[in-house]
C-alpha atoms as a PDB file:
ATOM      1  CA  UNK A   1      -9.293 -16.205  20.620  1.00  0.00           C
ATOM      2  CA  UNK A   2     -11.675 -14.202  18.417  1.00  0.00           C
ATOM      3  CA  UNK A   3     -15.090 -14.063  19.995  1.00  0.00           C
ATOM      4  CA  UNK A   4     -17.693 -14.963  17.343  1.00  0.00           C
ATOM      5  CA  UNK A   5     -21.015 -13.208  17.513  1.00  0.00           C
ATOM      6  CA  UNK A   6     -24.091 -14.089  15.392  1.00  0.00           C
ATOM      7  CA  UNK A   7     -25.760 -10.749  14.194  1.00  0.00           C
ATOM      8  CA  UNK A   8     -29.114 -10.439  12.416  1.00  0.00           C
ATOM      9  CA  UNK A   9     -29.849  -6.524  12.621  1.00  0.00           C
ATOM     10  CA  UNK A  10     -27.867  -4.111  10.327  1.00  0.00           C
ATOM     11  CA  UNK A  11     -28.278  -1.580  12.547  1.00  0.00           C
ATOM     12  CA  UNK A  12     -27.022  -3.242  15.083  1.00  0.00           C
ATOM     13  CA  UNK A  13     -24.210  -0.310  16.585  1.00  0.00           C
ATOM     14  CA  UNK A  14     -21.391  -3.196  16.888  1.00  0.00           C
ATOM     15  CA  UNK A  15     -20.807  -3.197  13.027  1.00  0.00           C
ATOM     16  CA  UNK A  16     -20.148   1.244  12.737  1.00  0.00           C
ATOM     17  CA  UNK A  17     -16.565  -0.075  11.432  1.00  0.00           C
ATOM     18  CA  UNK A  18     -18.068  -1.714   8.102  1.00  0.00           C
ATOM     19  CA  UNK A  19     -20.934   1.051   7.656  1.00  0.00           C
ATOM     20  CA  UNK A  20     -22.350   2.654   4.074  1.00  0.00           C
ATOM     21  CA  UNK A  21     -18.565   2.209   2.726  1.00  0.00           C
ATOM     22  CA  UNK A  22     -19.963   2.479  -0.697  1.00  0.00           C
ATOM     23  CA  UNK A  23     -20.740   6.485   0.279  1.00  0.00           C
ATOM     24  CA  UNK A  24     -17.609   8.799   0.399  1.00  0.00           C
ATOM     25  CA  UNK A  25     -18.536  11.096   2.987  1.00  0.00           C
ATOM     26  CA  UNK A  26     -18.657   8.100   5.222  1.00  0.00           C
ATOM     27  CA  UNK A  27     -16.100   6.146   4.598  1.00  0.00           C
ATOM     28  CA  UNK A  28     -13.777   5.389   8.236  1.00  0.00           C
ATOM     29  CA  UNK A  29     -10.808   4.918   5.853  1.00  0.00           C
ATOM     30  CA  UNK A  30     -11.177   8.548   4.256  1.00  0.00           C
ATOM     31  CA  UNK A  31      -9.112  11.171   4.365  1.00  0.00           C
ATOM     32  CA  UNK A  32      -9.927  12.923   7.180  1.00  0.00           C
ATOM     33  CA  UNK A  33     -11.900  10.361   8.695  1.00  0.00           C
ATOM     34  CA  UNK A  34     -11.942   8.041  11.549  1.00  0.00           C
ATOM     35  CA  UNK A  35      -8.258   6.659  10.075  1.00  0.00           C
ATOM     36  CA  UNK A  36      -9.005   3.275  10.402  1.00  0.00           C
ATOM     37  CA  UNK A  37      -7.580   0.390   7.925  1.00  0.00           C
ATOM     38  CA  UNK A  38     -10.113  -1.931   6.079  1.00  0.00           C
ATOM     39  CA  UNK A  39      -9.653  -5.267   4.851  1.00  0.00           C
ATOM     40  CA  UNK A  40     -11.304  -7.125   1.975  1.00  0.00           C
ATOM     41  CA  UNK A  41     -11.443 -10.706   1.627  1.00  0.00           C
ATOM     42  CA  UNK A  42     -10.038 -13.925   3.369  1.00  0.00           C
ATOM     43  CA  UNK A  43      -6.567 -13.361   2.005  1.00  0.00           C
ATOM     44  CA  UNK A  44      -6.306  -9.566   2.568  1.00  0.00           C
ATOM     45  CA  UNK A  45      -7.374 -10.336   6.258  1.00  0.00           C
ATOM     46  CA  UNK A  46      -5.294 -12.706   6.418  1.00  0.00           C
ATOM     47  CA  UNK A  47      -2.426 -10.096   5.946  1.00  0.00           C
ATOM     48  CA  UNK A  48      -3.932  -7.852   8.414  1.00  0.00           C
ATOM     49  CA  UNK A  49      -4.320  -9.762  11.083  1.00  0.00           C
ATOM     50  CA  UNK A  50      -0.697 -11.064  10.513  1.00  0.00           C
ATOM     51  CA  UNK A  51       0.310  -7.207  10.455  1.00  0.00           C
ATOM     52  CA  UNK A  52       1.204  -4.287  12.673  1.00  0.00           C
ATOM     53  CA  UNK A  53      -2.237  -2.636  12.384  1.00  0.00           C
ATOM     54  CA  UNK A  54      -3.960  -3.852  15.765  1.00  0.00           C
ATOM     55  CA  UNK A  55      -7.125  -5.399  14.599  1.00  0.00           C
ATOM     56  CA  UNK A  56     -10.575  -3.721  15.754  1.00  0.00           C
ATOM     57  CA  UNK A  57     -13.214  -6.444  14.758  1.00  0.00           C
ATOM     58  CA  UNK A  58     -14.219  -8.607  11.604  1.00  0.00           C
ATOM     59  CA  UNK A  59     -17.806  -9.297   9.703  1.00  0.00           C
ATOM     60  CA  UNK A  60     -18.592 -11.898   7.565  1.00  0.00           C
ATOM     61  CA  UNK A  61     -20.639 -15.203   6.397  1.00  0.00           C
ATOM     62  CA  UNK A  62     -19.787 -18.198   8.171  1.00  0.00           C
ATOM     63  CA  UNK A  63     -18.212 -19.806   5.745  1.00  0.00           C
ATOM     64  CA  UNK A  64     -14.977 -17.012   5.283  1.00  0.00           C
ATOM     65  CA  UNK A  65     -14.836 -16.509   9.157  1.00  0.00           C
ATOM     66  CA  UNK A  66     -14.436 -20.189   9.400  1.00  0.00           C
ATOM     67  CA  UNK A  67     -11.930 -20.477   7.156  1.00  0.00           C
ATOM     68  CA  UNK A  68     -10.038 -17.923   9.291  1.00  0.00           C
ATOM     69  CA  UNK A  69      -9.970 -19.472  12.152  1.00  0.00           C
ATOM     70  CA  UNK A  70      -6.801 -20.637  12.705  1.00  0.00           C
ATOM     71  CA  UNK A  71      -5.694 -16.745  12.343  1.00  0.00           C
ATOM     72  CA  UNK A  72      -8.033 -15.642  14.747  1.00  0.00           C
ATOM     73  CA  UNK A  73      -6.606 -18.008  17.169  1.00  0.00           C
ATOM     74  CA  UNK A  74      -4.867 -15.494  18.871  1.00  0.00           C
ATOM     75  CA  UNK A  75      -6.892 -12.427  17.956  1.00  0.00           C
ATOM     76  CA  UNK A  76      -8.764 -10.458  20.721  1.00  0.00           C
ATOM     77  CA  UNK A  77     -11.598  -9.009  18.646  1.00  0.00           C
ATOM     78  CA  UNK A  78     -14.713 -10.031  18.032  1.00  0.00           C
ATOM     79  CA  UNK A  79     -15.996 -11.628  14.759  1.00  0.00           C
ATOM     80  CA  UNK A  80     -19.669 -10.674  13.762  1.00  0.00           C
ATOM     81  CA  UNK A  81     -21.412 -13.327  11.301  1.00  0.00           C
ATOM     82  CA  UNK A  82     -24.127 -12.542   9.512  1.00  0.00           C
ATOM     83  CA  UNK A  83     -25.919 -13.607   6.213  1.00  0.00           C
ATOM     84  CA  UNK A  84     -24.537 -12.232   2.508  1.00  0.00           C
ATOM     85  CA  UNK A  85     -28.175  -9.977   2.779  1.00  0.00           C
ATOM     86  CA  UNK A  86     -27.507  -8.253   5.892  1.00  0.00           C
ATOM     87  CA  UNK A  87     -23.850  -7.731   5.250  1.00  0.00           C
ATOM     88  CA  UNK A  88     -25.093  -6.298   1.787  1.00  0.00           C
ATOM     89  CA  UNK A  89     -27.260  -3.850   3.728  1.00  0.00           C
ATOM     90  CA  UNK A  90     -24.519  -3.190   6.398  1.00  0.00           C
ATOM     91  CA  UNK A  91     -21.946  -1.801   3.887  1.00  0.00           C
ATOM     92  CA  UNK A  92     -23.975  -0.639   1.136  1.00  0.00           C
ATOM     93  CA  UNK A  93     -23.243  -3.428  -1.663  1.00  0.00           C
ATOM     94  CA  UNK A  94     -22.235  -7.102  -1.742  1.00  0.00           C
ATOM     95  CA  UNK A  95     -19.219  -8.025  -0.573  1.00  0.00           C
ATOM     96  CA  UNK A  96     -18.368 -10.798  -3.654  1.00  0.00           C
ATOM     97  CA  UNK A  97     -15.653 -11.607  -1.020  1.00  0.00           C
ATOM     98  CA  UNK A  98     -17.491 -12.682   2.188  1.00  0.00           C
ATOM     99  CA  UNK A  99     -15.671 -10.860   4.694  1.00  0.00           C
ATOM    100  CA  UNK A 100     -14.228  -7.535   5.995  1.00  0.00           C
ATOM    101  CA  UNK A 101     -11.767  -6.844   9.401  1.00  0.00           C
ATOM    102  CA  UNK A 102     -11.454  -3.103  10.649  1.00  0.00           C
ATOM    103  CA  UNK A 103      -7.960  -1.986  12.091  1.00  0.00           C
ATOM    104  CA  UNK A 104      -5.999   0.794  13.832  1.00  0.00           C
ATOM    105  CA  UNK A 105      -3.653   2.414  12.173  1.00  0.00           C
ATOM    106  CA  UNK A 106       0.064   1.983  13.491  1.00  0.00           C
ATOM    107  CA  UNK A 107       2.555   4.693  13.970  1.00  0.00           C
ATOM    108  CA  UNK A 108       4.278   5.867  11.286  1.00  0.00           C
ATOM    109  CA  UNK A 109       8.055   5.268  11.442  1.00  0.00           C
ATOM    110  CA  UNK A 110      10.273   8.258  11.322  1.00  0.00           C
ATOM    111  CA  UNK A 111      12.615   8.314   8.405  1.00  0.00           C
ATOM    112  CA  UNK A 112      15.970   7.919   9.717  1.00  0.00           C
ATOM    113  CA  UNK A 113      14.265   4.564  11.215  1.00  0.00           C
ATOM    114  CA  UNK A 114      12.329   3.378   8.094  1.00  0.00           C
ATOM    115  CA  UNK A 115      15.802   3.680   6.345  1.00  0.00           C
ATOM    116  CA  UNK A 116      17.797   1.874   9.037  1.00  0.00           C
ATOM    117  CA  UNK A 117      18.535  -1.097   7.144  1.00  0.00           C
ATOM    118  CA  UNK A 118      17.257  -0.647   3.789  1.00  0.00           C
ATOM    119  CA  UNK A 119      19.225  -0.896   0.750  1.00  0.00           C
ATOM    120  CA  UNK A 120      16.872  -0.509  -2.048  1.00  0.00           C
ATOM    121  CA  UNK A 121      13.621   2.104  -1.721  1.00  0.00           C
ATOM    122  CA  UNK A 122      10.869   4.007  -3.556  1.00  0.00           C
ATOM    123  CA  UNK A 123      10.324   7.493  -3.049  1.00  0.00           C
ATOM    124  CA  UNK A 124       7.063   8.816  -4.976  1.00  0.00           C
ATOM    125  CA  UNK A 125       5.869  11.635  -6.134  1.00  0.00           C
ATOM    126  CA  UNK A 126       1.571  12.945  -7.386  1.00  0.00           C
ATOM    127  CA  UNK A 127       1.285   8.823  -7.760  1.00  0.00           C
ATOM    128  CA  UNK A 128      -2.717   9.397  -6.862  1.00  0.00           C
ATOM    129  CA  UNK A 129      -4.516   6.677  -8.024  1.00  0.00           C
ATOM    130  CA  UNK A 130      -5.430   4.259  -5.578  1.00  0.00           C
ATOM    131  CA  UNK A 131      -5.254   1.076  -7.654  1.00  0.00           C
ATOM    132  CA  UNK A 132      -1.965   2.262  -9.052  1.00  0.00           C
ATOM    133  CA  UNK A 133      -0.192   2.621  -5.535  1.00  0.00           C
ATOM    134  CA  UNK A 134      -1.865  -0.600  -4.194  1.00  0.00           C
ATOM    135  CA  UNK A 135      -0.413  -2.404  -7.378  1.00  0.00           C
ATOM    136  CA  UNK A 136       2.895  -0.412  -6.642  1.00  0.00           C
ATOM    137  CA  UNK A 137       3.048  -1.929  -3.224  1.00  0.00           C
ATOM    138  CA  UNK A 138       2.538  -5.210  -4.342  1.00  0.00           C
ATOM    139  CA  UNK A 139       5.252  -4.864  -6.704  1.00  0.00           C
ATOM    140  CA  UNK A 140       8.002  -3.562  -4.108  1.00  0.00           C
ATOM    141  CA  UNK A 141       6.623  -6.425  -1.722  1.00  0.00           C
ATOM    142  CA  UNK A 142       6.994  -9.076  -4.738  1.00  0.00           C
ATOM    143  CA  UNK A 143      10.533  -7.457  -5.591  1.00  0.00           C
ATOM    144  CA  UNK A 144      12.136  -7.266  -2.226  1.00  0.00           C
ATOM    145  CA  UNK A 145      12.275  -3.532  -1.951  1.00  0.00           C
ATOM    146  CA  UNK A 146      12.306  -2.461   1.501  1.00  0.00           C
ATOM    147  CA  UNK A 147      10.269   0.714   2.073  1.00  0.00           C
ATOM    148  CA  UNK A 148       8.388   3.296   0.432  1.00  0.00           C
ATOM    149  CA  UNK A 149       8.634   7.254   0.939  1.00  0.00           C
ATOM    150  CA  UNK A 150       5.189   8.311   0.025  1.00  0.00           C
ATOM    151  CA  UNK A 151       5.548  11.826  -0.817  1.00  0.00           C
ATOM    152  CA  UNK A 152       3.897  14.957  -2.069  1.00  0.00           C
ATOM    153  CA  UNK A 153       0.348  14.225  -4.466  1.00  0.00           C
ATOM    154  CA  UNK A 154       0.186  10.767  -3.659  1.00  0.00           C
ATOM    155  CA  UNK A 155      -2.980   8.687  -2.572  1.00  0.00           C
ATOM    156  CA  UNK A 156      -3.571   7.163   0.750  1.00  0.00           C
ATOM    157  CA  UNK A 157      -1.405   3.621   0.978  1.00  0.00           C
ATOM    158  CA  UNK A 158      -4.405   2.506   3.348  1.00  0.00           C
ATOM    159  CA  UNK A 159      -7.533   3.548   1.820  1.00  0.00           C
ATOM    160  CA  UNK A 160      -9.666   0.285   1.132  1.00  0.00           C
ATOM    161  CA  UNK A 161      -8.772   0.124  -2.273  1.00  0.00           C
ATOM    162  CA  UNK A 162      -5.239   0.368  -2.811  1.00  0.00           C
ATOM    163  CA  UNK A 163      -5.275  -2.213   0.847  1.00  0.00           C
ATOM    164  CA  UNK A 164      -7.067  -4.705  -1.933  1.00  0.00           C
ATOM    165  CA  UNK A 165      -5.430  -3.857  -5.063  1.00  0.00           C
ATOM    166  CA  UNK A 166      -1.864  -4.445  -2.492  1.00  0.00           C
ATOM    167  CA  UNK A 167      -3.373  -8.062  -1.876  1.00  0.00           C
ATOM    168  CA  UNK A 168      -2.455  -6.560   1.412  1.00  0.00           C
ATOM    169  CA  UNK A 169       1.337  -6.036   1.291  1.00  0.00           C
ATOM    170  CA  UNK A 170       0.959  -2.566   1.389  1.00  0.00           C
ATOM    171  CA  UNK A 171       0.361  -3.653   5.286  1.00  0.00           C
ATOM    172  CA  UNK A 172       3.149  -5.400   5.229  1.00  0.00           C
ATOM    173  CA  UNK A 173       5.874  -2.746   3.144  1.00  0.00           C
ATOM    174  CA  UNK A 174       7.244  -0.423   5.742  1.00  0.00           C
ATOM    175  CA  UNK A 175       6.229   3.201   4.121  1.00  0.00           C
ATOM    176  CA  UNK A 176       5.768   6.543   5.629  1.00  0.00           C
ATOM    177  CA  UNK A 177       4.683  10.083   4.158  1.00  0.00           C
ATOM    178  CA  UNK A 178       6.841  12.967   3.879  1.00  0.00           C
ATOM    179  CA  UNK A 179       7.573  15.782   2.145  1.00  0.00           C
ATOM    180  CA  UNK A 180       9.849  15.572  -0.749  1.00  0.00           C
ATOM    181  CA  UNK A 181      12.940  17.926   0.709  1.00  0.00           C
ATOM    182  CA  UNK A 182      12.360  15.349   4.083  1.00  0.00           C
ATOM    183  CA  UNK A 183      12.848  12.797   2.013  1.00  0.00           C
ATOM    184  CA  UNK A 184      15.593  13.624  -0.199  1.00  0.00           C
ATOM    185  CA  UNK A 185      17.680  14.583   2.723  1.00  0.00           C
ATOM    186  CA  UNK A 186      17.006  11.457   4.863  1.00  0.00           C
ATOM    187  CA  UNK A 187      18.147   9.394   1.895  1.00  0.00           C
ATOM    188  CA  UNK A 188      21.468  11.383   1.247  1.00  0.00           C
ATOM    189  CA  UNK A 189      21.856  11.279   5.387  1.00  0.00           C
ATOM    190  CA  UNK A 190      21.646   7.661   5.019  1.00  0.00           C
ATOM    191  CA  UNK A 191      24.271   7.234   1.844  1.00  0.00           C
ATOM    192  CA  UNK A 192      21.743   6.696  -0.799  1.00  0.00           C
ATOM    193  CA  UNK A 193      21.707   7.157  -4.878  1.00  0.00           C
ATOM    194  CA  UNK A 194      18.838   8.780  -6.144  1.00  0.00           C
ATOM    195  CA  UNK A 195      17.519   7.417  -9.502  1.00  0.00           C
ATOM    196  CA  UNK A 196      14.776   9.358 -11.422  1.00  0.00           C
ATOM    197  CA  UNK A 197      12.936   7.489 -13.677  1.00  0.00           C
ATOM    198  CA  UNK A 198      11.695   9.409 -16.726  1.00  0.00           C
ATOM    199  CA  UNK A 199      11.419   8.994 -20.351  1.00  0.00           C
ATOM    200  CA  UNK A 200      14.453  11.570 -20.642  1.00  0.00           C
ATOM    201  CA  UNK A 201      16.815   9.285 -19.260  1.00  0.00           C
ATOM    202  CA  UNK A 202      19.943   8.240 -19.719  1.00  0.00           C
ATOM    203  CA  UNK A 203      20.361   4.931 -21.825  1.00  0.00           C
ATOM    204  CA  UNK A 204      22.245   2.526 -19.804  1.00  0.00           C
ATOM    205  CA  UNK A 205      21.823   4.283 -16.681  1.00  0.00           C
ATOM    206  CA  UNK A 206      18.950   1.850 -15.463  1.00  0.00           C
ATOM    207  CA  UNK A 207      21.278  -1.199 -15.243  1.00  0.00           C
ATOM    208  CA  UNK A 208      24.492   1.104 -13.790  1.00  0.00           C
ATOM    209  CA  UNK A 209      22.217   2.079 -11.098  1.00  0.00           C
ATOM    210  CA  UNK A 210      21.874  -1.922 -10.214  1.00  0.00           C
ATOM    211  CA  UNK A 211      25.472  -1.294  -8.860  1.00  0.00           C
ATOM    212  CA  UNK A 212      24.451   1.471  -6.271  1.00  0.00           C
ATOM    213  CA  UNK A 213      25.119  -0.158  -2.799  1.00  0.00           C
ATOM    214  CA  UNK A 214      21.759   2.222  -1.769  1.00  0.00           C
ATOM    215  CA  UNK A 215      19.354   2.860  -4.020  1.00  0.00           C
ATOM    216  CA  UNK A 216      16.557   4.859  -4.191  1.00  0.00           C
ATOM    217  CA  UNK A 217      13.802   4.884  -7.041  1.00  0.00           C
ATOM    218  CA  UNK A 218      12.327   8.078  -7.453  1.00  0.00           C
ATOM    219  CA  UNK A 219       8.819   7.313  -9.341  1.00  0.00           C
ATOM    220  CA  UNK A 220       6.269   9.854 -10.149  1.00  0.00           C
ATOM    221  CA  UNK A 221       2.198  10.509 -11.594  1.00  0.00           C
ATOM    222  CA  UNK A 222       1.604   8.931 -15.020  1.00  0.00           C
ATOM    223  CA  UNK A 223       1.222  11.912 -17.717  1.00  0.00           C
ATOM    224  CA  UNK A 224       3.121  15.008 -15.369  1.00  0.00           C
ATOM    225  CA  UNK A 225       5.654  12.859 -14.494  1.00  0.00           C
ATOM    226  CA  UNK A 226       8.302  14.019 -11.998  1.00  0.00           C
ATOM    227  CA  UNK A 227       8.106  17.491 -11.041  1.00  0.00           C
ATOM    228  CA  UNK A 228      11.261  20.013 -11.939  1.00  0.00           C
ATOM    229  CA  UNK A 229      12.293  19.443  -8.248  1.00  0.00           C
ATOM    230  CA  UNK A 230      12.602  16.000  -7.833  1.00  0.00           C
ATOM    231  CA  UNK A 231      14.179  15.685 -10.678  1.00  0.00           C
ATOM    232  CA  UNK A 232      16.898  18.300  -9.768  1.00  0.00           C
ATOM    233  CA  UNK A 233      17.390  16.105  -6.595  1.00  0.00           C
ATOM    234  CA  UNK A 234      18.300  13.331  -7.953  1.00  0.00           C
ATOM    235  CA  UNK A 235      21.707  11.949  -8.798  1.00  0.00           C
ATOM    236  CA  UNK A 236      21.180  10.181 -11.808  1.00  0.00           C
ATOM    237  CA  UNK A 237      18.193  10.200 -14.837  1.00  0.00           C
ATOM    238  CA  UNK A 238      17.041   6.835 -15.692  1.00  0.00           C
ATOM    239  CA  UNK A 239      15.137   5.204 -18.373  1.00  0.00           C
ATOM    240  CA  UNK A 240      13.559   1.779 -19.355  1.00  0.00           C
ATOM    241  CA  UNK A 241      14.509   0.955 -23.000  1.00  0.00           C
ATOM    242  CA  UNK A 242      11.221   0.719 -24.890  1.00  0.00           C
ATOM    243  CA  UNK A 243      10.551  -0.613 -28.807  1.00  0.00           C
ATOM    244  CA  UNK A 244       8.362   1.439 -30.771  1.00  0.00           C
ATOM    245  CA  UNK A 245       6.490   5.119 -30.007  1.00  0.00           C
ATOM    246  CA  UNK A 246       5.799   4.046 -26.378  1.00  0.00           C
ATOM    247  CA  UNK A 247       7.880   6.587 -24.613  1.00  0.00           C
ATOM    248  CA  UNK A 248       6.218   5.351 -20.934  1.00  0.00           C
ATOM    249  CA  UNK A 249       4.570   2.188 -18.997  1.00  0.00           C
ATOM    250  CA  UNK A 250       1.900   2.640 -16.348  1.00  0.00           C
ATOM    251  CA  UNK A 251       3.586   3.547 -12.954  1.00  0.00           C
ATOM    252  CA  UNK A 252       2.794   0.085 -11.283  1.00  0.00           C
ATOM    253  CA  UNK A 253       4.537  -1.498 -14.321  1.00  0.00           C
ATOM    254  CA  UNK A 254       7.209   0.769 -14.454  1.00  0.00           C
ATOM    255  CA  UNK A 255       8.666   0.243 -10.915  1.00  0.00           C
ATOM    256  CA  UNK A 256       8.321  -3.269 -11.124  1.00  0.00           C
ATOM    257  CA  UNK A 257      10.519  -3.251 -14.283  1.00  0.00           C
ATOM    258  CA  UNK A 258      12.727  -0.980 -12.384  1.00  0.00           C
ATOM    259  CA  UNK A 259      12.674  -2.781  -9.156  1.00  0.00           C
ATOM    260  CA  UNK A 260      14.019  -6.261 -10.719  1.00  0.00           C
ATOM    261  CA  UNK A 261      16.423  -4.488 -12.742  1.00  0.00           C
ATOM    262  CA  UNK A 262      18.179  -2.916 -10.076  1.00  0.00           C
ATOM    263  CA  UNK A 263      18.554  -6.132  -7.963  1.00  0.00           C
ATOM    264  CA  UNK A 264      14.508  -6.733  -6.527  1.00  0.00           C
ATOM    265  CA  UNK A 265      13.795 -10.016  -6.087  1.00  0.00           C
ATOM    266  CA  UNK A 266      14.200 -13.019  -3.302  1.00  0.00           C
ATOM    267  CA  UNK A 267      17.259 -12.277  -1.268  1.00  0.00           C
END
């Protein structure tokens, strides 16, 4: 059971986990920081505390930790409540959502593992914005694909913001980072098509790839777009059919339109 401990002081040393987030060269979910996982609002902590990321502790109002407590139930951490002001003052704005919970990291699965028993992936390339990898994650969560290969360029999957923008299924989506020969050769070891989507693909080749009995989506950065190599590496050159002069969709939207058309979904 979560022990729940009233706190008045901001400086109190118990709350280091939730500290000036709002200043980069602070921030314990940085690169190159103290690694730990941060979680943003009742539902996002929900997720966490259902995850693999061992929990640390939580801080929040009364009313959100309350309305966790049937999660907590079998959480060993402790629970600081405080007021909206002092929680403002503890992380350096105010928290519109009422709570935060700190985590561990877990280990990162090795590829041969991740892949296992996967039959439809994402391997991505320079994708760098936070918000558009957290929305990615939600997507593949949403559209039953079954891991991510987060490869060269690409943001942090669990820095706070793309763990919000997620709704928290990127804690959920089994991912790992590699490099991109790593990756491509753990998917051929492992019997998998690799699809490269790009505004120079093939017509038609989209829906053929549906067919693939392993499939991997190989997604890069809005604007650059795939580099020379990963699109070498892959077997086939796909395309979603647009109207008009749009030649591209954001990333997020992209592999979402490419994840249901190549079988995502409930299954």
């Amino acid at each position: 059971m979560a022990r729940v401990v009233e706190v008045e002081d901001a400086a109190d040393p118990r709350l280091a986990d939730f500290r000036d987030l709002a200043r980069a060269d602070r921030r314990p979910d940085r690169p190159g920081g103290r690694g730990l996982v941060l979680a943003e609002g009742t539902v996002v902590v929900r997720r966490l505390l259902a995850s693999p990321y061992p929990p640390r502790a939580l801080l929040g109002v009364a009313r959100r930790i309350e309305d966790l407590a049937a999660d907590l139930s079998g959480a060993d951490v402790p629970a600081y409540v405080t007021d909206a002001d002092t929680m403002a003052h503890v992380v350096g704005f105010h928290l519109n959502r009422g709570v935060l919970a700190s985590a561990d990291r877990a280990p990162a699965p090795d590829l041969p593992d991740l892949l296992a028993g996967a039959r439809r992936v994402a391997l991505l390339e320079g994708v760098n914005d936070h918000e558009n990898l957290g929305a990615l994650f939600r997507n593949a969560a949403a559209l039953g694909v079954d891991a991510v290969l987060v490869g060269p360029g690409c943001a942090d999957p669990l820095y706070r913001r793309s763990v919000r923008v997620s709704m928290g299924h990127v804690l959920r989506v089994p991912f790992a980072t590699c490099g991109l020969d790593d990756a491509v050769a753990a998917l051929r070891d492992a019997g998998f098509t690799l699809a490269a989507l790009t505004p120079a693909g093939d017509d038609g080749a989209l829906a053929a790839a549906a067919d693939a009995e392993r499939l991997a989506l190989v997604l890069g950065a809005e604007g650059p777009g795939l580099s020379a190599e990963a699109l070498a590496a892959a077997d086939v050159r796909v395309r979603i059919p647009m109207a008009g002069d749009v030649d591209s969709l954001n990333v997020a939207t992209a592999a979402a339109v490419a994840f249901h058309a190549t079988g995502g979904g409930a299954r």
